[in-house]
Structures are given as structure tokens and as C-alpha cells.
Protein backbone atom coordinates (compact mmCIF):
# COMPACT_ATOMS: atom_id res chain seq x y z
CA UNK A 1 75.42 70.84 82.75
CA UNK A 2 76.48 73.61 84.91
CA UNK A 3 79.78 73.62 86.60
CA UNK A 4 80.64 71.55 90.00
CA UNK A 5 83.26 72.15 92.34
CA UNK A 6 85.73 69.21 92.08
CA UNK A 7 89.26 69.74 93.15
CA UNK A 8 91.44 72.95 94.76
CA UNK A 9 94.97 74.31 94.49
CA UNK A 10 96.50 75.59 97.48
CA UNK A 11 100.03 77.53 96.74
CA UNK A 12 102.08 79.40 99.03
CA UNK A 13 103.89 82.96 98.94
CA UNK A 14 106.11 84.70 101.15
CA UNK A 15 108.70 87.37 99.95
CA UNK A 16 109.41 91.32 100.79
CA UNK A 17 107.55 94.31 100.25
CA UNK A 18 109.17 96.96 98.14
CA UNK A 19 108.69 99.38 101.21
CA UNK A 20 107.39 99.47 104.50
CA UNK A 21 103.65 99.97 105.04
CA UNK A 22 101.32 100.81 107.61
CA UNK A 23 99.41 103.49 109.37
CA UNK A 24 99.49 104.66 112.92
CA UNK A 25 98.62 101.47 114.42
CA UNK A 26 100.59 98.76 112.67
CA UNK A 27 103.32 98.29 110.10
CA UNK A 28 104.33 95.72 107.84
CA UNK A 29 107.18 95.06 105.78
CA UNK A 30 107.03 91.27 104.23
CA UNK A 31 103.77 89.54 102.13
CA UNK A 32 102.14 86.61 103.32
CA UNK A 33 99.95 85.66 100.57
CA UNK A 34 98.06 81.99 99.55
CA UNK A 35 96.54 81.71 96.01
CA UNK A 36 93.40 79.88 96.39
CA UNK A 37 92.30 78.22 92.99
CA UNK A 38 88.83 76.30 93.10
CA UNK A 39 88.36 73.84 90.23
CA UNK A 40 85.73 73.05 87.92
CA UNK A 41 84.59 69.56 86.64
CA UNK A 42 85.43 71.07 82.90
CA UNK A 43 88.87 72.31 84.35
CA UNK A 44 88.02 75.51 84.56
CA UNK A 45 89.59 77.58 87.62
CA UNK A 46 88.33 80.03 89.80
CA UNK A 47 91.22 82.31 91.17
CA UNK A 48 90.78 83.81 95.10
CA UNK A 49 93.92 85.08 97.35
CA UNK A 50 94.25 85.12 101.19
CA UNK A 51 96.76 87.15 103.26
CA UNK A 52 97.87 87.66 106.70
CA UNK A 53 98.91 91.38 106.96
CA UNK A 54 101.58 91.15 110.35
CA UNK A 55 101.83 87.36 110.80
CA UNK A 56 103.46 84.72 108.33
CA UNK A 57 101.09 82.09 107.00
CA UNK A 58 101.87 78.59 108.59
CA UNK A 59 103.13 76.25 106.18
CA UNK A 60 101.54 75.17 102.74
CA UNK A 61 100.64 71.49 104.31
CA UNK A 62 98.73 73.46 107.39
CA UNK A 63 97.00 75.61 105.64
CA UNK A 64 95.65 72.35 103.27
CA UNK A 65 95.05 70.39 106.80
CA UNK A 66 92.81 73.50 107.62
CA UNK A 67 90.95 73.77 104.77
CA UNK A 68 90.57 71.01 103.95
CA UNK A 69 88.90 69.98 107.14
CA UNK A 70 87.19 73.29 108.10
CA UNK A 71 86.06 75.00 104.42
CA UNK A 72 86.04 72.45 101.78
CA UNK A 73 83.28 70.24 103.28
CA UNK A 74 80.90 72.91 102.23
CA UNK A 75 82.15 73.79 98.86
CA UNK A 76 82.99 69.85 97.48
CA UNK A 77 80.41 69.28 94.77
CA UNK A 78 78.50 72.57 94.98
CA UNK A 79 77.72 74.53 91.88
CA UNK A 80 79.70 77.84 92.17
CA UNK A 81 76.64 79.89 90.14
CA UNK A 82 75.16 79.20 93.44
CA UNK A 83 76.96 78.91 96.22
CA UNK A 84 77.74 82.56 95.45
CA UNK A 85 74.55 83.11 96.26
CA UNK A 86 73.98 81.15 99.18
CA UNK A 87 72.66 82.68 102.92
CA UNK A 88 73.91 80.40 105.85
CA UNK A 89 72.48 81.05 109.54
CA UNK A 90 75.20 80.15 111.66
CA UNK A 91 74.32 79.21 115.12
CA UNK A 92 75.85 78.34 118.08
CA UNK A 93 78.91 76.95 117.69
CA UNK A 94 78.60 77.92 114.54
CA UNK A 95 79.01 81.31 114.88
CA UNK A 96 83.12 81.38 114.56
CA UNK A 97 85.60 82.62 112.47
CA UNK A 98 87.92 80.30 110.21
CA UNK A 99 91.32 79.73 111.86
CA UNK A 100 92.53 81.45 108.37
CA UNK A 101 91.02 84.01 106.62
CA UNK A 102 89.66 82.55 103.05
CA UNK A 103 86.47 84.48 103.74
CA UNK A 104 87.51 86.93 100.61
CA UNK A 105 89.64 84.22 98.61
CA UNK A 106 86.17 82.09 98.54
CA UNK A 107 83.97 84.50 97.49
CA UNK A 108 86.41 85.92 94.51
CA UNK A 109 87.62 82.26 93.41
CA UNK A 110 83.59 81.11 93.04
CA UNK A 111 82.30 84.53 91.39
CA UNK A 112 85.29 84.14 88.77
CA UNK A 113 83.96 80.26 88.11
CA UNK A 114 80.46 81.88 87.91
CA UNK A 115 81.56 84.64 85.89
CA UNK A 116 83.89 82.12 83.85
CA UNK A 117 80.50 79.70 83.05
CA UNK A 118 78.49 82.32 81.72
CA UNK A 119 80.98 83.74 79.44
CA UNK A 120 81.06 87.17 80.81
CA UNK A 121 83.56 89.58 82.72
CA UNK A 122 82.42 89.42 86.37
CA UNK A 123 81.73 92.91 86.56
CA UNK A 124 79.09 92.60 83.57
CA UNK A 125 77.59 89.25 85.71
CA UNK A 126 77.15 91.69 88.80
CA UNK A 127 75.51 94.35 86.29
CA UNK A 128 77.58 97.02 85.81
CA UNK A 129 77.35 99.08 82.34
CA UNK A 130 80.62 100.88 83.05
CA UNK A 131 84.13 99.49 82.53
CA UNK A 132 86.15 102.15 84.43
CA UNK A 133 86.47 103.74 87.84
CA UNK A 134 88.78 106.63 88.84
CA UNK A 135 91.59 105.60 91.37
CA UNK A 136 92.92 107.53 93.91
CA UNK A 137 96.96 107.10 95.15
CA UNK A 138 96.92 105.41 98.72
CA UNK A 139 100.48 105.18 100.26
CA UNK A 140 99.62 103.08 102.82
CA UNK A 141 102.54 105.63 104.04
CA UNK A 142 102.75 106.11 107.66
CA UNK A 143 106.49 104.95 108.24
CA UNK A 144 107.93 106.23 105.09
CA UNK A 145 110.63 109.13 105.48
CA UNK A 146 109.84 112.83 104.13
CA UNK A 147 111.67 111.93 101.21
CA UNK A 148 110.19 108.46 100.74
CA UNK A 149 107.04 109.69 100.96
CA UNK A 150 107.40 113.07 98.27
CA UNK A 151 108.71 110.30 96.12
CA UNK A 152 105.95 107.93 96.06
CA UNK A 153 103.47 110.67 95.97
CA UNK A 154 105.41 112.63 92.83
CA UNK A 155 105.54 110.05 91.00
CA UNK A 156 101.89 108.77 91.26
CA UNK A 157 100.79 112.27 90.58
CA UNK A 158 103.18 112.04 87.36
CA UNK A 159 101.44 109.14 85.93
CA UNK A 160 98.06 110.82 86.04
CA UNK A 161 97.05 110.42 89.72
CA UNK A 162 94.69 113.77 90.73
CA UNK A 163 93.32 112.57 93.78
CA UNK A 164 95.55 110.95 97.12
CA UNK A 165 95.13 109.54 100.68
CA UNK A 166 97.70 109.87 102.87
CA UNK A 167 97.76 108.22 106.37
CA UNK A 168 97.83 110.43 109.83
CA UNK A 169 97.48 110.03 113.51
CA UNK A 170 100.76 110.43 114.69
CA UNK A 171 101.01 111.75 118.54
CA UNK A 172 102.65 114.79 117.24
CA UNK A 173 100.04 116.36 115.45
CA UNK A 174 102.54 119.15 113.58
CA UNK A 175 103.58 115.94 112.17
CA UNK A 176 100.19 114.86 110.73
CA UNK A 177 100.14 118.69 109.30
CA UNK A 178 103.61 118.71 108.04
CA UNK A 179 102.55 115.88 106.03
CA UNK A 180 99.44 116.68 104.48
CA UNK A 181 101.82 120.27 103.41
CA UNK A 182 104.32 117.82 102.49
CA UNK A 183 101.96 115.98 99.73
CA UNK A 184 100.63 119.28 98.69
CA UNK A 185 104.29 120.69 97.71
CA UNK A 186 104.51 117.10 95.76
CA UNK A 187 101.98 116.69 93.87
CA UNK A 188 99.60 119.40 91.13
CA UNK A 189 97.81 122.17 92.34
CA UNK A 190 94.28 121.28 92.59
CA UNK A 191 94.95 117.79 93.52
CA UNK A 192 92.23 116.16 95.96
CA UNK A 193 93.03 115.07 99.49
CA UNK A 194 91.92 112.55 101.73
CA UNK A 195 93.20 111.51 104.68
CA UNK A 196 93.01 108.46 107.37
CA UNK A 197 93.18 108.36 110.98
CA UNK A 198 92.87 104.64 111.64
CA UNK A 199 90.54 105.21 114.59
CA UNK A 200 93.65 107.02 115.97
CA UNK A 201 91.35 109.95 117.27
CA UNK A 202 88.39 109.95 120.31
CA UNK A 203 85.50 112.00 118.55
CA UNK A 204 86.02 115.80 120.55
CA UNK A 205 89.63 115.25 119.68
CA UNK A 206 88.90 114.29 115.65
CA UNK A 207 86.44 117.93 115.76
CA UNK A 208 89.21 119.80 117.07
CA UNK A 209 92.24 118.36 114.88
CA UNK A 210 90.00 118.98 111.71
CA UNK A 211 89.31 122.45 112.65
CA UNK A 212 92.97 123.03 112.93
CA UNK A 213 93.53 121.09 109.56
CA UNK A 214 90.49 123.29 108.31
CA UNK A 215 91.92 126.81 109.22
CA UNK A 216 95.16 126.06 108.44
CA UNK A 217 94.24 125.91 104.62
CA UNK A 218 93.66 122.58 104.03
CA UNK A 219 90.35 121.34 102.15
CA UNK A 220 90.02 117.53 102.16
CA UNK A 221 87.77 115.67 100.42
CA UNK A 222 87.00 113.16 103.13
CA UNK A 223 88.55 112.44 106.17
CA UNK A 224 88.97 108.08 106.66
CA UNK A 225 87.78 106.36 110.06
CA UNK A 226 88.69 109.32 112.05
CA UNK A 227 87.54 107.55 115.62
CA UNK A 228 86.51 104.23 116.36
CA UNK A 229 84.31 102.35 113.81
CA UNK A 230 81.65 101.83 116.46
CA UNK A 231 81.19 105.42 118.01
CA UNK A 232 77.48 106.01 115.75
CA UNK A 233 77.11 108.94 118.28
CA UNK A 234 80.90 110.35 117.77
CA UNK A 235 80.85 109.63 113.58
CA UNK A 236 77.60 111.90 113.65
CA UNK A 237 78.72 114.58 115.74
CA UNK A 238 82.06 114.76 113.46
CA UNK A 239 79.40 115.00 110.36
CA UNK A 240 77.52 118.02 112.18
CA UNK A 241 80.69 119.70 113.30
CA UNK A 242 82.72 119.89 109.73
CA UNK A 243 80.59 120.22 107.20
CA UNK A 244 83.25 120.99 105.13
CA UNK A 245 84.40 117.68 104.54
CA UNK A 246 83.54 114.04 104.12
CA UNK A 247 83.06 111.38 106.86
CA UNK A 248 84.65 107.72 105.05
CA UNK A 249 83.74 104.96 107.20
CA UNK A 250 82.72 101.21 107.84
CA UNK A 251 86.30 99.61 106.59
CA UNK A 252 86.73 97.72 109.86
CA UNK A 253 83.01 96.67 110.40
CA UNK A 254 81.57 93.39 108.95
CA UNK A 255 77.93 93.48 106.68
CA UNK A 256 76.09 93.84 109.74
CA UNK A 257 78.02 96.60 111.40
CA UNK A 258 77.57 98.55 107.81
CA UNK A 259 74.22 98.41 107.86
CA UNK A 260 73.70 100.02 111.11
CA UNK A 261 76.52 102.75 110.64
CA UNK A 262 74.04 103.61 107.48
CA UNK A 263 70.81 103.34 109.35
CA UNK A 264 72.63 105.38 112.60
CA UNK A 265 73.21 107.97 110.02
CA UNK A 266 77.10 107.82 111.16
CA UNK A 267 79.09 108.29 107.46
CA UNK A 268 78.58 110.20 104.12
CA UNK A 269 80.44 107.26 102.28
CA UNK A 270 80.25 103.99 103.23
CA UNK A 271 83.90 102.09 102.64
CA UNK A 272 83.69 98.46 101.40
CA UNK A 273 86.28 96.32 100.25
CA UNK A 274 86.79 92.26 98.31
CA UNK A 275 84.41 90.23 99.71
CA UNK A 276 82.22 90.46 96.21
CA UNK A 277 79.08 88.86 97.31
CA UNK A 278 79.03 91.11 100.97
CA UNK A 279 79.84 94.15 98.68
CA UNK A 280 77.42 93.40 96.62
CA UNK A 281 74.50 93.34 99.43
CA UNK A 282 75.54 96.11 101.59
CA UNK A 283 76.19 98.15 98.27
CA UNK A 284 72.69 97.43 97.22
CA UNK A 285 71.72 98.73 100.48
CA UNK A 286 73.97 101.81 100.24
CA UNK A 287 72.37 103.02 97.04
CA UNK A 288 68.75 102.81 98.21
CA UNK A 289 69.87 105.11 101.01
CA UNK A 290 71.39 107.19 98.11
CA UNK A 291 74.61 106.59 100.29
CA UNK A 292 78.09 107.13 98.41
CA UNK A 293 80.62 104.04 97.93
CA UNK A 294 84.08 103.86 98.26
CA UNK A 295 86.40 100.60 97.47
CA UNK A 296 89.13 100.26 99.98
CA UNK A 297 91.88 98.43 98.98
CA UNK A 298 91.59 94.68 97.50
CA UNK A 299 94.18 92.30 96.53
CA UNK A 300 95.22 92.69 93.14
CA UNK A 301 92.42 95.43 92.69
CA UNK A 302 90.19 93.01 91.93
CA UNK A 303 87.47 95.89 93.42
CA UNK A 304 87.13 97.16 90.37
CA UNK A 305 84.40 94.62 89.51
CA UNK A 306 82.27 95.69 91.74
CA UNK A 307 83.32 99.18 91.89
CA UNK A 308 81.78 99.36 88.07
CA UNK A 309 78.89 97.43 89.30
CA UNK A 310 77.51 99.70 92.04
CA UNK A 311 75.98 102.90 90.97
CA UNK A 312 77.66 104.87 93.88
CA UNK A 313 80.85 104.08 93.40
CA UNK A 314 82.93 107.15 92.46
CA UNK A 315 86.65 105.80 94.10
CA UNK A 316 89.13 102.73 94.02
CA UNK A 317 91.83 102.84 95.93
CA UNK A 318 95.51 101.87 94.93
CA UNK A 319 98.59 101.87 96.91
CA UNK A 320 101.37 100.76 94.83
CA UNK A 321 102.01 97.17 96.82
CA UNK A 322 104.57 94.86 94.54
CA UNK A 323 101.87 92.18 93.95
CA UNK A 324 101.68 92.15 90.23
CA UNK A 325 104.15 89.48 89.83
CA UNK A 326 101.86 86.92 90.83
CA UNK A 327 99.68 87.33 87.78
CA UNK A 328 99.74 87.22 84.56
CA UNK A 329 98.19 90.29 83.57
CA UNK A 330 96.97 92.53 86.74
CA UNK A 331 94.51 94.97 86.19
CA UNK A 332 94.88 98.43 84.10
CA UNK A 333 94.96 101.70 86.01
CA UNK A 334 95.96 104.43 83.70
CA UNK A 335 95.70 107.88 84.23
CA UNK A 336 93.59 108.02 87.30
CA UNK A 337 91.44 105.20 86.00
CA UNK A 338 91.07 101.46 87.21
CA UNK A 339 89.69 99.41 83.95
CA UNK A 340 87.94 96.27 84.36
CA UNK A 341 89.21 93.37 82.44
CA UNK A 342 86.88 92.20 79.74
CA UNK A 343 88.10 88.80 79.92
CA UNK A 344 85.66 86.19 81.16
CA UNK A 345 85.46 85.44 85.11
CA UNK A 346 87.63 88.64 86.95
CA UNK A 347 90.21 88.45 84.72
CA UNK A 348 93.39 87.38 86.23
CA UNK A 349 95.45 83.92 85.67
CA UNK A 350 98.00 82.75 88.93
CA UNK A 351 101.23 83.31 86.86
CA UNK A 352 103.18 80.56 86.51
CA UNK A 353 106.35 82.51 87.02
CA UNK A 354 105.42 83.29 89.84
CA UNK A 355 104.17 79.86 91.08
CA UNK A 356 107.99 78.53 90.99
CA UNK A 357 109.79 81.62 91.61
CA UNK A 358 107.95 82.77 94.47
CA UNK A 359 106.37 79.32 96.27
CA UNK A 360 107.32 79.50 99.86
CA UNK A 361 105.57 76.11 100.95
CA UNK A 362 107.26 76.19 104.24
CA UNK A 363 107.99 79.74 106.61
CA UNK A 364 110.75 81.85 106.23
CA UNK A 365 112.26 84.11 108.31
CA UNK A 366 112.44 87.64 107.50
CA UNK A 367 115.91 87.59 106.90
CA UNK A 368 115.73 84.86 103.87
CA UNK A 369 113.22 86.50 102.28
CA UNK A 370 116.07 88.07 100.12
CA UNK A 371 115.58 91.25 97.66
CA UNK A 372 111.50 92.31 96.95
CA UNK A 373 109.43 91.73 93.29
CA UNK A 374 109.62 94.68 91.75
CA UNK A 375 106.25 96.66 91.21
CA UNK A 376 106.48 98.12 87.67
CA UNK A 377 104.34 100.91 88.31
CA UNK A 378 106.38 101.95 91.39
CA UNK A 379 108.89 103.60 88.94
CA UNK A 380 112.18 104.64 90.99
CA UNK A 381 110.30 105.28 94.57
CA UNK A 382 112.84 104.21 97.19
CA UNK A 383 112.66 100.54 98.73
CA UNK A 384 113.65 101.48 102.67
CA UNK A 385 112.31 100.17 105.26
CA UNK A 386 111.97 102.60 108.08
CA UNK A 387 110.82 102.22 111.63
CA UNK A 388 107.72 104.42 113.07
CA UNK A 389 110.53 106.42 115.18
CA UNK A 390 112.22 107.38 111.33
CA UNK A 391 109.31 109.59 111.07
């Protein structure tokens, strides 16, 4: 008999990031994270995660209350092989957002039950024939001091990193130069470059600070939502004007809003990022447009699935956030590779460890948060926290 959804697990986290991050817009410095695990009439358990990026979760017994009443309803009882599948038509009042956002946590929790039930890795369900994807060094990096920031970036390039985003915007431009010199004095020689705006540019503005970036001696290999993620007009006009580099868009923008940046000819790679079944669609549409991929960043990496399922998927991003604690084996990336787990379902297990160490049923303040979880492939990269006026 195939599996039925029967019961769910609802656990808590709240503790400190190892550093600050954040981009020209926002900045955080603590994790609010809630481990979703669906479960199985047979036991088995499908693992999903949810976070808020600049707000604490509200406490364990609110977020139940809201699921509970608002998600489960739909998922009690339904077969996870295909409610993975399923195509709702909200209407109406229907047409609203969760109060929380278990969107992602949903989607990853069922496709690891799938996964789980027929014996397979999840990214060998989806299709994919490869078991490896190169990674690229994010530093999600924005409010991190010069030396911070040569840190972080020396050591990734140390442990085999040869391509790295770094975040820009700032009001000073010289700054958002200084920086992209600064990465280039830190890590090898013919390293690749990206870099990301945050929609911090208007479109004339974006043409012109390229150019700059361009004669000044700097070749990027894409440049990351330069201008707002709805300007199809602007996004093509940056395309026409720098040729020399690549257009990375669509982060911000839901299935629909991909779909038309691709058919308003408005990016040369189309960024996607967890929500498996979404990827899944819009990255089928990508690749009969012969349109390149790119996975953002997803919690625990758990991208690579469907990074190594998609045929135009080249990158995954990683940016060195102290989440590995909470499993019990997090996903390989060695030497500029991100490797798929082989184990059946996605591949990672809520760590017990964790579970008691780290449960935060009700809120904290920032202040009793205490020291951070370590992130073991951090090495000895400082753990300040810095405001946006450090910079």
C-alpha cells in the first residue's frame, strides 16, 4: 500500500549566526528556523525546514495552532507520491499567503517521503543522471569588515572554491569597487566573479556602474538582480548594453513571475531556489527555452537535488551559514563540488543533538541566545557582528 500522511513533528530553533549577514537592503544576525517532519503510516519521515530571515518565529505552540488549522487539513491522509504532484486553483479568498512560510518545508518534507517510498535518492526520483554540481562561495557579506570579509573569502578559496559572489550596492560606489579588488587580492588568480545588487540599482544607473566595473578591469561572470525583479524593459536593456557579462535573475519572483521574465526575454540565467516541485516546473520550462539555471541558496543545500536533476544547471550556491548542526549528516561540498546524497529520500535526518540542545519552543531575545553553533567548514573566519555603518 503506498504511504499516507498520518502524524507531524513541529520543533523549534532559535540561536546565533556565526556572523552577520545580509546585503544592501537587510541584515541579519540570529536563525529562526522550524524543522517540519511529516509522518508516514509505516513511520517513515519526511524532513522540510521553515525560516524567518529578520523576524523570530512565534512560539512552538503558535506555530502548531497555525498549522494545524491552516496547512494540515490538506495534507492529513494524502499520499505524499502525490500530493507532490498536485495543481490547486486558488480562488478568491483563496488566493493568500500562509501566515508562516511552510511553502518550501512542505514541498521538501513530501518529496523526501516520496523519494523515501520508492527507495531512491530524490535527485534520481526527479531524473537526474549526475550526482554532483559545482558550488560557488556566497558570503552573504555585505556588513562584514575588510578583514572579515578577505577572511571568509581566503579561506573558501583554500578549500577548493574557484568561483565567488560577493554582495554590492552600497551608496558609495568606490566601496562596491574596493570590494570586488578586495576579493580579487584574496582569493587565486583566475577565480570567477559574480556579483549581486539586490535590486539596489534603477536600470540607466546598473549600465553605467557596470561600465565603470567593466573598464576598470573587472570581468564578472554574471551580475545578480541588478534592478528591480519586475523592470522586463530595464533587465533587457542591461542584456543589450553589457554584453560582456551575465544577467542572473528571477530570485525574488514566484513561478509565474519566472515564466514571464523568460518569455520577456529579461535574463540569461534564470535563478531558482527550494521549493522542489516549483523548481522542477519552471526548470522544465527553462530548458526548453535552452535558458541557463542557477540554484540560489536553500536551507541545508538541499538544492542540490534538483540542481543534478535539471540539465541547465551549471551553479549551487553556498554561503557558509552555521546550520549543519541540525543534521546528522549535511550534504558534501568538496572542492568546488556539491554531492548529492545517495541515501534514500534527500538525505538528511533532524539530528537529535540538535533537537535538545538547540529547541527554543518559546522566543528568546537576542541577548539569551548565548555563543553561535559552530559551522565546521567555516574554519577560523571571524564571528563579529558588524553594523552596515562598520563598512
Amino acid at each position: 500500500m503506498p504511504l499516507r500522511l498520518v502524524d507531524y513533528r513541529i520543533t523549534r530553533f532559535q540561536f546565533a549566526r556565526d556572523r552577520v549577514i545580509g546585503d544592501s537592503q537587510v541584515r541579519a544576525d540570529d536563525a529562526n528556523v522550524v524543522a517540519l517532519e511529516l509522518i508516514a503510516d509505516n513511520g517513515a519521515v519526511g524532513l522540510g525546514f521553515a525560516q524567518t530571515l529578520f523576524v523570530p518565529m512565534p512560539a512552538e505552540a503558535e506555530i502548531g495552532r497555525i498549522f494545524r488549522t491552516e496547512l494540515w487539513p490538506a495534507l492529513e491522509g494524502g499520499y505524499p507520491s502525490a500530493l507532490v504532484h498536485r495543481v490547486g486553483r486558488p480562488r478568491g479568498g483563496n488566493q493568500r499567503t500562509p501566515m508562516l512560510p511552510f511553502g518550501e518545508a512542505i514541498q521538501v518534507a513530501l518529496w523526501d517521503l516520496a523519494a523515501k517510498e520508492a527507495g531512491l535518492p530524490l535527485f534520481k526520483l526527479l531524473g537526474g543522471t549526475r550526482g554532483r554540481v559545482r558550488a560557488y562561495a556566497s558570503g552573504l557579506d555585505f556588513h562584514l569588515s575588510d578583514d572579515a570579509f578577505a577572511e571568509l573569502f581566503g579561506h573558501a578559496d583554500a578549500i577548493g572554491y574557484s568561483a565567488f559572489k560577493i554582495k554590492v550596492g552600497s551608496p558609495d560606489f568606490d566601496w562596491d569597487l574596493h570590494r570586488i579588488e578586495l576579493l580579487k587580492k584574496s582569493v587565486r588568480k583566475n577565480a570567477l566573479v559574480m556579483i549581486d545588487a539586490n535590486e539596489a540599482w534603477g536600470a540607466k544607473e546598473a549600465a553605467a556602474k557596470l561600465e565603470k566595473i567593466h573598464r576598470a578591469g573587472h570581468d564578472l561572470l554574471w551580475v545578480e538582480d541588478p534592478i528591480l525583479r519586475n523592470d522586463y524593459e530595464g533587465l533587457r536593456l542591461l542584456r543589450r548594453a553589457c554584453p560582456w557579462t551575465l544577467i542572473n535573475s528571477g530570485e525574488y519572483l514566484d513561478a509565474t513571475g519566472k515564466r514571464i521574465l523568460m518569455e520577456e526575454g529579461a535574463t540569461d540565467i534564470l535563478n531558482v531556489h527550494g521549493q522542489v516541485t516549483d523548481v522542477m516546473r519552471i526548470g522544465w520550462l527553462a530548458a526548453d527555452k535552452g535558458i541557463p539555471v542557477s540554484l540560489g541558496n536553500t536551507f541545508l543545500e538541499l538544492g542540490v537535488h534538483t540542481a543534478c536533476a535539471l540539465p541547465e544547471v551549471e551553479w549551487l550556491e553556498y554561503s557558509f551559514q552555521n546550520f549543519d548542526h541540525l543534521v546528522e549528516e549535511p550534504v558534501l561540498i568538496e572542492d568546488g563540488f556539491a554531492y548529492a546524497p545517495e541515501r534514500p529520500g534527500h538525505g538528511l535526518v533532524l539530528s537529535e543533538t540538535a533537537r535538545k540542545q538547540w529547541h527554543r519552543p518559546e522566543l528568546l531575545g537576542r541577548d539569551a541566545l548565548g555563543e553561535a553553533p559552530h559551522n565546521p567548514r567555516v574554519g577560523a573566519a571571524p564571528r563579529q557582528r558588524q553594523t552596515a555603518n562598520d563598512c
